[in-house]
C-alpha atoms as a PDB file:
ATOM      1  CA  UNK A   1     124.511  22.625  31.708  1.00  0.00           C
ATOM      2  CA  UNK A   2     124.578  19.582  29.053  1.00  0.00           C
ATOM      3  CA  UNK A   3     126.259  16.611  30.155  1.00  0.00           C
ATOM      4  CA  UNK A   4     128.387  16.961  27.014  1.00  0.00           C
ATOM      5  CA  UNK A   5     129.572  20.344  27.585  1.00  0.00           C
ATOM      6  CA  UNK A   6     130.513  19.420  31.225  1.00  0.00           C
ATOM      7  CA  UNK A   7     134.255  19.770  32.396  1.00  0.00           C
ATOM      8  CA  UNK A   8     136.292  16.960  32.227  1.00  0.00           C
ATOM      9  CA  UNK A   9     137.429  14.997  35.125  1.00  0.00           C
ATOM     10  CA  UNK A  10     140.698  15.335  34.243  1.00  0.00           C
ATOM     11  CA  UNK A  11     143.113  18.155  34.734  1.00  0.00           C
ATOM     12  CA  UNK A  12     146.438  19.473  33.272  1.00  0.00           C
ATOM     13  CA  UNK A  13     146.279  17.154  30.081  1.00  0.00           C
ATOM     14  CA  UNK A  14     149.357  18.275  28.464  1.00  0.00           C
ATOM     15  CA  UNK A  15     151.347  17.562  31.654  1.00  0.00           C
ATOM     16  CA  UNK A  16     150.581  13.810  31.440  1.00  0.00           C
ATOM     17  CA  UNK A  17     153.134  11.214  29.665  1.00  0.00           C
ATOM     18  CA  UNK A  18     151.624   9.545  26.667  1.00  0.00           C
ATOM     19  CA  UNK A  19     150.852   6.430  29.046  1.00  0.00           C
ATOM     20  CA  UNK A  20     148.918   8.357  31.659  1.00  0.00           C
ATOM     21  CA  UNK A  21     147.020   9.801  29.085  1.00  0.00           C
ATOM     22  CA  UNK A  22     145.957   6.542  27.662  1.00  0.00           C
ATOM     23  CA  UNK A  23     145.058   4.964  30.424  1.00  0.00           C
ATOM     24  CA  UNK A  24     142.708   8.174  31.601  1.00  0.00           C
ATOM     25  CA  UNK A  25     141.654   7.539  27.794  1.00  0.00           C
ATOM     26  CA  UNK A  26     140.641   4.135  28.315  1.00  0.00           C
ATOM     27  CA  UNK A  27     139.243   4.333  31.354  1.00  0.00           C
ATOM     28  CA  UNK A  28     136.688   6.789  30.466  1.00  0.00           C
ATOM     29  CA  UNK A  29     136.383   4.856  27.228  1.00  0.00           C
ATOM     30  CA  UNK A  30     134.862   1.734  29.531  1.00  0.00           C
ATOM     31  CA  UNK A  31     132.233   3.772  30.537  1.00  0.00           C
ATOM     32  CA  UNK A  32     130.474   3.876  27.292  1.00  0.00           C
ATOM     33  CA  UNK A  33     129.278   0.319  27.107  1.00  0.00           C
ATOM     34  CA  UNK A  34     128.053   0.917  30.726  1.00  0.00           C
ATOM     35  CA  UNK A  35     126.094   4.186  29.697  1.00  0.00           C
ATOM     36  CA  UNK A  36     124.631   2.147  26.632  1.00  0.00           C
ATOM     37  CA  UNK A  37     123.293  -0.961  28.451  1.00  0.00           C
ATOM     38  CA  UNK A  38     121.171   1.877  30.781  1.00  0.00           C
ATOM     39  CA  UNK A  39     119.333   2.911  27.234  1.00  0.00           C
ATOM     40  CA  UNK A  40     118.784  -0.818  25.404  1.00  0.00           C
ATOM     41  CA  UNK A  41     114.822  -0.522  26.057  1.00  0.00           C
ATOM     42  CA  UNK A  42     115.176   2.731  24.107  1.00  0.00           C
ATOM     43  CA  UNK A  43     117.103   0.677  21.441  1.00  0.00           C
ATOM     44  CA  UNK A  44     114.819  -2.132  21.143  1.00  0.00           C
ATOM     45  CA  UNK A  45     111.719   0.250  20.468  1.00  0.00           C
ATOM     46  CA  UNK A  46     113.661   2.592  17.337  1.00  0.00           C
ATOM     47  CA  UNK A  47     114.336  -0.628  16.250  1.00  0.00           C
ATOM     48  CA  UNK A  48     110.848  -2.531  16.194  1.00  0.00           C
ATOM     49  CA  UNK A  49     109.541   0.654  14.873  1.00  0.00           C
ATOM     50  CA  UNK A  50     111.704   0.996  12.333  1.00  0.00           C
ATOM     51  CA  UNK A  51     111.628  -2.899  11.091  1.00  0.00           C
ATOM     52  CA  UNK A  52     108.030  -2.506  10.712  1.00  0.00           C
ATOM     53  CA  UNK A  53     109.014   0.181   7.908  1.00  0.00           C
ATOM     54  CA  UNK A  54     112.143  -1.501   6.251  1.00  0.00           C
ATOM     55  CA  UNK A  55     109.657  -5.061   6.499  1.00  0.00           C
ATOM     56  CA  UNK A  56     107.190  -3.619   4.270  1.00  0.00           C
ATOM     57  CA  UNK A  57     109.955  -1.918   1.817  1.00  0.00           C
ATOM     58  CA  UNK A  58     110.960   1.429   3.514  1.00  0.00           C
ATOM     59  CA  UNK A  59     114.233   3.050   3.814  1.00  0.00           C
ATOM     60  CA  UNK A  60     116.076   3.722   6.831  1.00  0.00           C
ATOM     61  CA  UNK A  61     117.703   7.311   6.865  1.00  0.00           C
ATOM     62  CA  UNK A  62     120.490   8.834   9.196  1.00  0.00           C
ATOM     63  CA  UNK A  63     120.832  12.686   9.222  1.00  0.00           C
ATOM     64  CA  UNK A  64     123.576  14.264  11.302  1.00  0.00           C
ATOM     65  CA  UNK A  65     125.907  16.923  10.913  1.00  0.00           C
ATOM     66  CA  UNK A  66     130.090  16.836  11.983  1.00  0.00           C
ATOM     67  CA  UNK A  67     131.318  13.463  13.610  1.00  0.00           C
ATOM     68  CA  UNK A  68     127.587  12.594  13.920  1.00  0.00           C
ATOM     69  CA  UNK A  69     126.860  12.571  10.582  1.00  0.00           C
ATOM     70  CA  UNK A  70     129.766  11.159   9.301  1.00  0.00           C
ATOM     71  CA  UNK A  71     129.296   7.694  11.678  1.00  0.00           C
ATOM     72  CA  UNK A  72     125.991   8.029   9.840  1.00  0.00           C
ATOM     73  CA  UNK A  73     127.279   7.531   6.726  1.00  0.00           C
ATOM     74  CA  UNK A  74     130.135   4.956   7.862  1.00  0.00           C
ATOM     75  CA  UNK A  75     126.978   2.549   9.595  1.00  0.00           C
ATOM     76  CA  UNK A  76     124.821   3.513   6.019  1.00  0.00           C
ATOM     77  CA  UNK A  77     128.144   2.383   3.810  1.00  0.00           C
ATOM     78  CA  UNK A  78     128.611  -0.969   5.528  1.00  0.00           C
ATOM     79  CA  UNK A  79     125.269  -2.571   5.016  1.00  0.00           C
ATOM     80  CA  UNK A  80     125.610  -3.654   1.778  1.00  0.00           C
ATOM     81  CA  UNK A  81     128.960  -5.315   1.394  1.00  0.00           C
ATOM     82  CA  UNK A  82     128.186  -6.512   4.516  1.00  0.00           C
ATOM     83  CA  UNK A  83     124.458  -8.055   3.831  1.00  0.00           C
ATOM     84  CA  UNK A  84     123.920  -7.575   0.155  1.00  0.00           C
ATOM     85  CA  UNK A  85     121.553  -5.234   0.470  1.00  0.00           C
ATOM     86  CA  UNK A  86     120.912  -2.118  -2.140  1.00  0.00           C
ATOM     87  CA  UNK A  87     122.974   0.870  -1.770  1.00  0.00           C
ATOM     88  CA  UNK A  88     119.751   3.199  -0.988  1.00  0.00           C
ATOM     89  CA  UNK A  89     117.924   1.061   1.614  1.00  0.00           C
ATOM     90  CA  UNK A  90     120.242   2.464   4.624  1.00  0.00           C
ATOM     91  CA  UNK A  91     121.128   6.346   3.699  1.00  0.00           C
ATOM     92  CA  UNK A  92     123.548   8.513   5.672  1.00  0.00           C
ATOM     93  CA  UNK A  93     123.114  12.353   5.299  1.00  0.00           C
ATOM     94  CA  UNK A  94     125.319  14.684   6.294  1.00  0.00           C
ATOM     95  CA  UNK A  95     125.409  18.975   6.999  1.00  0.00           C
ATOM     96  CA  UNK A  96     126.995  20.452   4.341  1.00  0.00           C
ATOM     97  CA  UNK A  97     127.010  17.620   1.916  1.00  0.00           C
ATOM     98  CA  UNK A  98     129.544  15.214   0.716  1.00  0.00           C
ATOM     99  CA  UNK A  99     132.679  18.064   1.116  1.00  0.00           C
ATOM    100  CA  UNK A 100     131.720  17.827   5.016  1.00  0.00           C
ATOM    101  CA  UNK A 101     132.420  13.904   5.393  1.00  0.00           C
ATOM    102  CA  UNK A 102     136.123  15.149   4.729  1.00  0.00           C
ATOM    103  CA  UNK A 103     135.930  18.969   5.771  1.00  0.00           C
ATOM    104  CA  UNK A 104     134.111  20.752   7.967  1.00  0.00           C
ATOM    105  CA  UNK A 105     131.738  22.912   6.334  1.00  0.00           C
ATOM    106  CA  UNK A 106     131.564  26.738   7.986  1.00  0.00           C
ATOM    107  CA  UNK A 107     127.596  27.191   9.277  1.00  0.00           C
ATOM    108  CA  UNK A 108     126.216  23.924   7.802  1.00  0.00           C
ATOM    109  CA  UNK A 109     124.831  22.507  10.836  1.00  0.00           C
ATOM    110  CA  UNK A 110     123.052  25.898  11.833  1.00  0.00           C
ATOM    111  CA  UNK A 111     120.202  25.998   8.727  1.00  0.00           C
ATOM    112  CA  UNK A 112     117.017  24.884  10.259  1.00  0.00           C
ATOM    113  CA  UNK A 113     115.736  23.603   6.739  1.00  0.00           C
ATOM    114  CA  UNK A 114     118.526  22.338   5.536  1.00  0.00           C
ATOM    115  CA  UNK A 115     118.197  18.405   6.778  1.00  0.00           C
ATOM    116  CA  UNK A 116     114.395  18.642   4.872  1.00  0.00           C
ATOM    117  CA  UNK A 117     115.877  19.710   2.086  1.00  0.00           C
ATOM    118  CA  UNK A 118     118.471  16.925   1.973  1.00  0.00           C
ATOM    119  CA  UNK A 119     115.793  14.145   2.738  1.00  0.00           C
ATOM    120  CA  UNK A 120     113.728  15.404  -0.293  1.00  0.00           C
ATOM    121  CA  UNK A 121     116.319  15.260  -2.557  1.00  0.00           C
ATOM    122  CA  UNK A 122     115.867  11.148  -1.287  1.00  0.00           C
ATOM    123  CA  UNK A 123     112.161  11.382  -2.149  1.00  0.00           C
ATOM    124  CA  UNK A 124     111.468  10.952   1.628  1.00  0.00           C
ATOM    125  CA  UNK A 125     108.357   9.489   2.615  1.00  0.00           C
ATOM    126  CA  UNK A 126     105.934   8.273   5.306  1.00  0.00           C
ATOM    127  CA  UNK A 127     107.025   4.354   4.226  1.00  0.00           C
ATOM    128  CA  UNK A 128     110.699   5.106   5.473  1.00  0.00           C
ATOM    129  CA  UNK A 129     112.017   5.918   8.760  1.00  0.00           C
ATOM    130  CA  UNK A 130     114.463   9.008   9.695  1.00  0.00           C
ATOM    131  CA  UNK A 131     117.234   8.921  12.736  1.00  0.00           C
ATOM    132  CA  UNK A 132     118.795  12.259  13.641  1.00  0.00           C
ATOM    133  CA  UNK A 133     121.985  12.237  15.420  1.00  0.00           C
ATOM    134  CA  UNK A 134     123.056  15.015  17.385  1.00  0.00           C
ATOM    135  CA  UNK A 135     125.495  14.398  20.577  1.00  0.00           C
ATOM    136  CA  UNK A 136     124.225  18.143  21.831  1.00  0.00           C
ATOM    137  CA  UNK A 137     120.101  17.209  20.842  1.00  0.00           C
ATOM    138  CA  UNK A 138     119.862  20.617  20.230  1.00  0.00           C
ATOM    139  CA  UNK A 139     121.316  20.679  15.990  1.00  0.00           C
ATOM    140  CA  UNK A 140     119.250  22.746  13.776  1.00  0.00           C
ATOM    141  CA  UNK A 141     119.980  21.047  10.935  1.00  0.00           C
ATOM    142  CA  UNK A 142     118.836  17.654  12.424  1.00  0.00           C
ATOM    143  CA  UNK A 143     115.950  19.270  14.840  1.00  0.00           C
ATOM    144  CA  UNK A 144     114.479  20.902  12.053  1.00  0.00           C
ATOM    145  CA  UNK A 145     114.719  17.914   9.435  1.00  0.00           C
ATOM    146  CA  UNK A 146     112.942  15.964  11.968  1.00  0.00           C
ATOM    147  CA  UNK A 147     110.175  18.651  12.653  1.00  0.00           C
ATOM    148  CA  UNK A 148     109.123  18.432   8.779  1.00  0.00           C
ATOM    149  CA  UNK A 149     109.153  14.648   8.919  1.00  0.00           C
ATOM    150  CA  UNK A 150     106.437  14.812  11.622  1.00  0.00           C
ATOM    151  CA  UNK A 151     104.485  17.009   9.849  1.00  0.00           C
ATOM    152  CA  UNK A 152     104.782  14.967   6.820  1.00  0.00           C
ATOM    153  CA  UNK A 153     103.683  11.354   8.752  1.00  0.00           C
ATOM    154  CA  UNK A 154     107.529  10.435   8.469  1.00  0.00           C
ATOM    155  CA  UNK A 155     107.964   8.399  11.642  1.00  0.00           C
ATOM    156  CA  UNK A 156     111.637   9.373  13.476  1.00  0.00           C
ATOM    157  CA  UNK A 157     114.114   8.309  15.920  1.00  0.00           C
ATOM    158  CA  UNK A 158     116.751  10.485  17.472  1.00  0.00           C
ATOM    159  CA  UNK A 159     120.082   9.053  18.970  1.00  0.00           C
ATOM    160  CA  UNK A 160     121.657  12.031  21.918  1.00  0.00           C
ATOM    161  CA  UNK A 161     124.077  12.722  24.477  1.00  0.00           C
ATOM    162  CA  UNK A 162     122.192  14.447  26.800  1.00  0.00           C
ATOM    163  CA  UNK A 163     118.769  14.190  28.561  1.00  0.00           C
ATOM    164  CA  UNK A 164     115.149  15.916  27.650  1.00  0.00           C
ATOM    165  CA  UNK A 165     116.832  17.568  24.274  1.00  0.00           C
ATOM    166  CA  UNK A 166     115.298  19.111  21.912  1.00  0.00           C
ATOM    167  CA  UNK A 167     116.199  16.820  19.660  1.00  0.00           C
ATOM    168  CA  UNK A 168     114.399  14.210  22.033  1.00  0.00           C
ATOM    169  CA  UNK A 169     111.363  15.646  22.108  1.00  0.00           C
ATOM    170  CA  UNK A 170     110.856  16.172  18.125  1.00  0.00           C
ATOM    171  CA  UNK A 171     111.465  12.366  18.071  1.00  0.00           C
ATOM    172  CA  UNK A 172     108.877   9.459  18.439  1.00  0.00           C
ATOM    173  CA  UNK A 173     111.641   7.294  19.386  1.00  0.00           C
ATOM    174  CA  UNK A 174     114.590   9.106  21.052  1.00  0.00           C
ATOM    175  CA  UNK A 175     117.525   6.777  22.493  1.00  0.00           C
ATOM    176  CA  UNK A 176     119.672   9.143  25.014  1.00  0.00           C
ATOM    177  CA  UNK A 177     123.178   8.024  25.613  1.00  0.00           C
ATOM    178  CA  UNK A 178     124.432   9.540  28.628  1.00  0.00           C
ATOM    179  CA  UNK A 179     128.423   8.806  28.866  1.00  0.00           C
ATOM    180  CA  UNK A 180     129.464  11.932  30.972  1.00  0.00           C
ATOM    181  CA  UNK A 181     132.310  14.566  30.751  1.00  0.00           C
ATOM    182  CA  UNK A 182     134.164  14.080  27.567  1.00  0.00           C
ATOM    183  CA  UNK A 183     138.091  13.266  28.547  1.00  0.00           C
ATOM    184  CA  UNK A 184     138.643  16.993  26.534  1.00  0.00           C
ATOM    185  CA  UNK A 185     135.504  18.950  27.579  1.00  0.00           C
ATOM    186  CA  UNK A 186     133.293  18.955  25.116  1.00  0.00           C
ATOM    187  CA  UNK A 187     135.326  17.089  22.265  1.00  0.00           C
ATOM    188  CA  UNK A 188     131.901  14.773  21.644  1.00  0.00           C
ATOM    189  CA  UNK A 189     134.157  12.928  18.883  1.00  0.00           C
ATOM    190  CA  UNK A 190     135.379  10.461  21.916  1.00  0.00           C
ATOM    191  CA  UNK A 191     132.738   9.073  24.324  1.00  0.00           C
ATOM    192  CA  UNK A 192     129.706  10.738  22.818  1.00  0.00           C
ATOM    193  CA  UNK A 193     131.023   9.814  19.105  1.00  0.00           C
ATOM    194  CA  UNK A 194     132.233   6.107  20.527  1.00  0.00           C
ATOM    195  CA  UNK A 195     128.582   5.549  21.709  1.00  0.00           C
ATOM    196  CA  UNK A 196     126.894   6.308  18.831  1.00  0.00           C
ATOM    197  CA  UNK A 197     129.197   4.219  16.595  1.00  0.00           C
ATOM    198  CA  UNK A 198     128.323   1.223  19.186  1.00  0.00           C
ATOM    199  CA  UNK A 199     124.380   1.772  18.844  1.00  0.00           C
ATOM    200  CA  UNK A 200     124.306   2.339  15.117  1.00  0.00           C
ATOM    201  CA  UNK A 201     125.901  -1.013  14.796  1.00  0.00           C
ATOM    202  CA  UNK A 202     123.388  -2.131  17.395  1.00  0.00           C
ATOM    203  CA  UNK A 203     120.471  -0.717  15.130  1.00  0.00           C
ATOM    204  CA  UNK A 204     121.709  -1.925  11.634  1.00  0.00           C
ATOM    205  CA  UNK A 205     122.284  -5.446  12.428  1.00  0.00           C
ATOM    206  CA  UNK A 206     119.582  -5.910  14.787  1.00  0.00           C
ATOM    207  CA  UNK A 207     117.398  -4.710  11.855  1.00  0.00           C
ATOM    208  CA  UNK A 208     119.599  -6.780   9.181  1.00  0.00           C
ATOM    209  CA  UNK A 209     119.522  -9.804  11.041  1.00  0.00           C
ATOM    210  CA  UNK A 210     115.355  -9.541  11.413  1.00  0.00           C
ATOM    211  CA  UNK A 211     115.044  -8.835   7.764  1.00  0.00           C
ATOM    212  CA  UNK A 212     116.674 -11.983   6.890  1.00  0.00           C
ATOM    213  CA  UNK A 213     120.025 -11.280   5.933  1.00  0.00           C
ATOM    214  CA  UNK A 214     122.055 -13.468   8.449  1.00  0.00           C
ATOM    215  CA  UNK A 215     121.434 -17.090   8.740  1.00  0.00           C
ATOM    216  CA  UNK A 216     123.287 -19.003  11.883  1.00  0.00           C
ATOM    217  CA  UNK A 217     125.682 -16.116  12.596  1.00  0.00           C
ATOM    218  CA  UNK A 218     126.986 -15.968   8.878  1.00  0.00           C
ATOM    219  CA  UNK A 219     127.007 -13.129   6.691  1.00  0.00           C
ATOM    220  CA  UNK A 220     125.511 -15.315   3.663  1.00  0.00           C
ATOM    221  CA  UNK A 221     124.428 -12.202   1.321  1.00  0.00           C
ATOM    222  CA  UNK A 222     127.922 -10.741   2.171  1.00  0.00           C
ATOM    223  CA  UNK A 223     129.425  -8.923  -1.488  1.00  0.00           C
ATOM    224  CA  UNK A 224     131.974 -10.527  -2.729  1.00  0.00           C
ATOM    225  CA  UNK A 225     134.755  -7.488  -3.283  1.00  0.00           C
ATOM    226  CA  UNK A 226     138.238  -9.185  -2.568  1.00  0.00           C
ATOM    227  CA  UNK A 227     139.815 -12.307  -1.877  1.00  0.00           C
ATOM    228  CA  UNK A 228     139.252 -12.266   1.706  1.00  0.00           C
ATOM    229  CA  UNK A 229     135.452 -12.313   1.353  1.00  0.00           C
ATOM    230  CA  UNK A 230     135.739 -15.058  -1.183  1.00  0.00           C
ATOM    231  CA  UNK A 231     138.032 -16.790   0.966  1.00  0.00           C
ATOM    232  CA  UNK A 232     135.905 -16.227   4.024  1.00  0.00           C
ATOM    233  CA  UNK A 233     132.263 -17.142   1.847  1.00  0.00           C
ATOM    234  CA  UNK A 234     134.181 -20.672   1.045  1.00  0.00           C
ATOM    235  CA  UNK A 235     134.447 -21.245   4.547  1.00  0.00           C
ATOM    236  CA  UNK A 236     131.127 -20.661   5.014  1.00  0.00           C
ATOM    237  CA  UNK A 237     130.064 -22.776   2.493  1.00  0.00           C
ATOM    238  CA  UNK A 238     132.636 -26.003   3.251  1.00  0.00           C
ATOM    239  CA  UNK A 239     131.209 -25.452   6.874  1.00  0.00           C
ATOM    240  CA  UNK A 240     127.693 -25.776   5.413  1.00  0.00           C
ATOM    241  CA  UNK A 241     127.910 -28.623   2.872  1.00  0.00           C
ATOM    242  CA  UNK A 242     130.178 -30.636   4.585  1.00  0.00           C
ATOM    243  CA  UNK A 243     132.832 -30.148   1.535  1.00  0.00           C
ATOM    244  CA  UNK A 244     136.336 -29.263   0.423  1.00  0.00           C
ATOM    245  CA  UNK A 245     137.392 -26.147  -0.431  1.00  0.00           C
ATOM    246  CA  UNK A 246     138.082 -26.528  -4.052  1.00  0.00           C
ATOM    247  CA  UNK A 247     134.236 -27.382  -4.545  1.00  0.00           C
ATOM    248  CA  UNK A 248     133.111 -24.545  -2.367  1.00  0.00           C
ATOM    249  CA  UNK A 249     135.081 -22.210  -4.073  1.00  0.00           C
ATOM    250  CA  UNK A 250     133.933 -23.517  -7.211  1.00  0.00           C
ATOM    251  CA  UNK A 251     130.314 -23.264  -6.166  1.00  0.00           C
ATOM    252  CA  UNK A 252     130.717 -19.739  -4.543  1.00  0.00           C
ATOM    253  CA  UNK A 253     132.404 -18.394  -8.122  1.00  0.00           C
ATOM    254  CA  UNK A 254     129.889 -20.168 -10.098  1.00  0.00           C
ATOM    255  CA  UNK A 255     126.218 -18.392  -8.275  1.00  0.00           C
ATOM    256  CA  UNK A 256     128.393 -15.670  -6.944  1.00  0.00           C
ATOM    257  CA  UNK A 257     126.555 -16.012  -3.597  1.00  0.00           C
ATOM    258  CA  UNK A 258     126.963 -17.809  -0.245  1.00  0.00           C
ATOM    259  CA  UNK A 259     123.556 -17.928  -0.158  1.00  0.00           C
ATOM    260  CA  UNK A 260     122.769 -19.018  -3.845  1.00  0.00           C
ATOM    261  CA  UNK A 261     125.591 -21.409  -3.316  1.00  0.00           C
ATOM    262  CA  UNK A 262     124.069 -23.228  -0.822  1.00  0.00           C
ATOM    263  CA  UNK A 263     120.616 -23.097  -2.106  1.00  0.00           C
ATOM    264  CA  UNK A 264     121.846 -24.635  -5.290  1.00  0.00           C
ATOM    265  CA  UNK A 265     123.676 -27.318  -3.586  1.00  0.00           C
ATOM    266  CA  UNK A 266     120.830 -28.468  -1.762  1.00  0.00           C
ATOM    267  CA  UNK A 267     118.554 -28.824  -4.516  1.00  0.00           C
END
């Protein structure tokens, strides 16, 4: 039996007080940091593999289908707001298409082709590098999408629940995150979903940080979409120059970059 499909080790759910079930909750919830420090070799390697790609000018894809696919597409959203990157050089894909980041779409997940199909639409090719998330490893959608990127040179990485899928297998670089039971057998939204939400943040700023978007721990590219980023890129800068706010904040609003800012200062 999958690991993922395994009973929980907790009984009678709906006889527990709201406290007792948090707690279980939580205490299950500790185990996923546990689970992901046993896989960080597997980690490190997607991720050198994949920098060599996004180095040269290659995309990074995500391809998933239910809460898998959406997490994708959180992770692929967040890059650039947070480091000023382009829109299309991290790309979440999901089953079924935009309706299913909302709505579950009936069968989407089952169509072999489907997840080729979707990367084509993308132009996929061997330059870029593909990560299929499935918390079963065993996903058509995602199994077959990485299937056709082998065959087409497309170098892939696979991020699973359970151990020797075949989701694994298809992959050059598999990472399997082994949490145990879910707290509600088989609901892979909670450990199984919190682990890949951890490890995608893992992979995206490992990769942003060695492609030259952070510099110190600062997020120096950061786009500036409300007052709290402009408040919090002033900081930055005041830190940096040595200077009060006013002329930071004049400095940020005038290159429109924490970055530029600082860059122009020092000239």
């Amino acid at each position: 039996m999958k690991t993922t499909e395994s009973e929980s080790l907790y009984k009678g759910l709906e006889k527990m007080n709201t406290l007792t079930l948090l707690n279980n909750i939580n205490k299950e919830d500790q185990k996923v940091a546990l689970a992901i420090s046993k896989c960080l070799n597997q980690i490190e390697e997607l991720i050198e593999a994949a920098f060599v790609k996004m180095a040269k000018g290659g995309r990074l894809f995500y391809l998933g289908s239910g809460t898998s696919g959406r997490l994708g597409i959180l992770d692929a959203s967040e890059c650039p707001p947070t480091f000023g990157v382009e829109p299309g050089l991290v790309i979440g894909i999901i089953a079924g298409g935009d309706t299913a980041i909302r709505t579950a779409v009936e069968n989407a997940e089952d169509n072999f082709d489907a997840g080729w199909w979707d990367l084509k639409k993308f132009n996929i090719n061997s330059s870029d590098f593909v990560i299929g998330i499935s918390s079963s490893g065993n996903t058509p959608y995602v199994v077959g999408a990485l299937q056709h990127c082998y065959f087409n040179g497309i170098e892939t990485g696979a991020l699973t629940s359970n151990l020797n899928s075949t989701l694994a297998k298809e992959s050059k670089y598999p990472i399997e995150v082994i949490v145990g039971p879910e707290f509600i057998t088989g609901s892979t939204r909670m450990k199984s979903g919190t682990a890949q939400k951890m490890i995608l943040n893992m992979i995206s700023t490992t990769l942003m940080i060695k492609l030259g978007k952070i510099e110190d721990n600062k997020m120096v590219d950061m786009q500036l979409k409300n007052k709290k980023l402009v408040s919090r890129g002033t900081k930055i800068i005041m830190d940096k120059l040595g200077i009060d706010e006013e002329r930071a904040k004049n400095l940020l609003l005038k290159y429109g970059s924490v970055r530029k800012a600082i860059n122009q200062s020092n000239l």
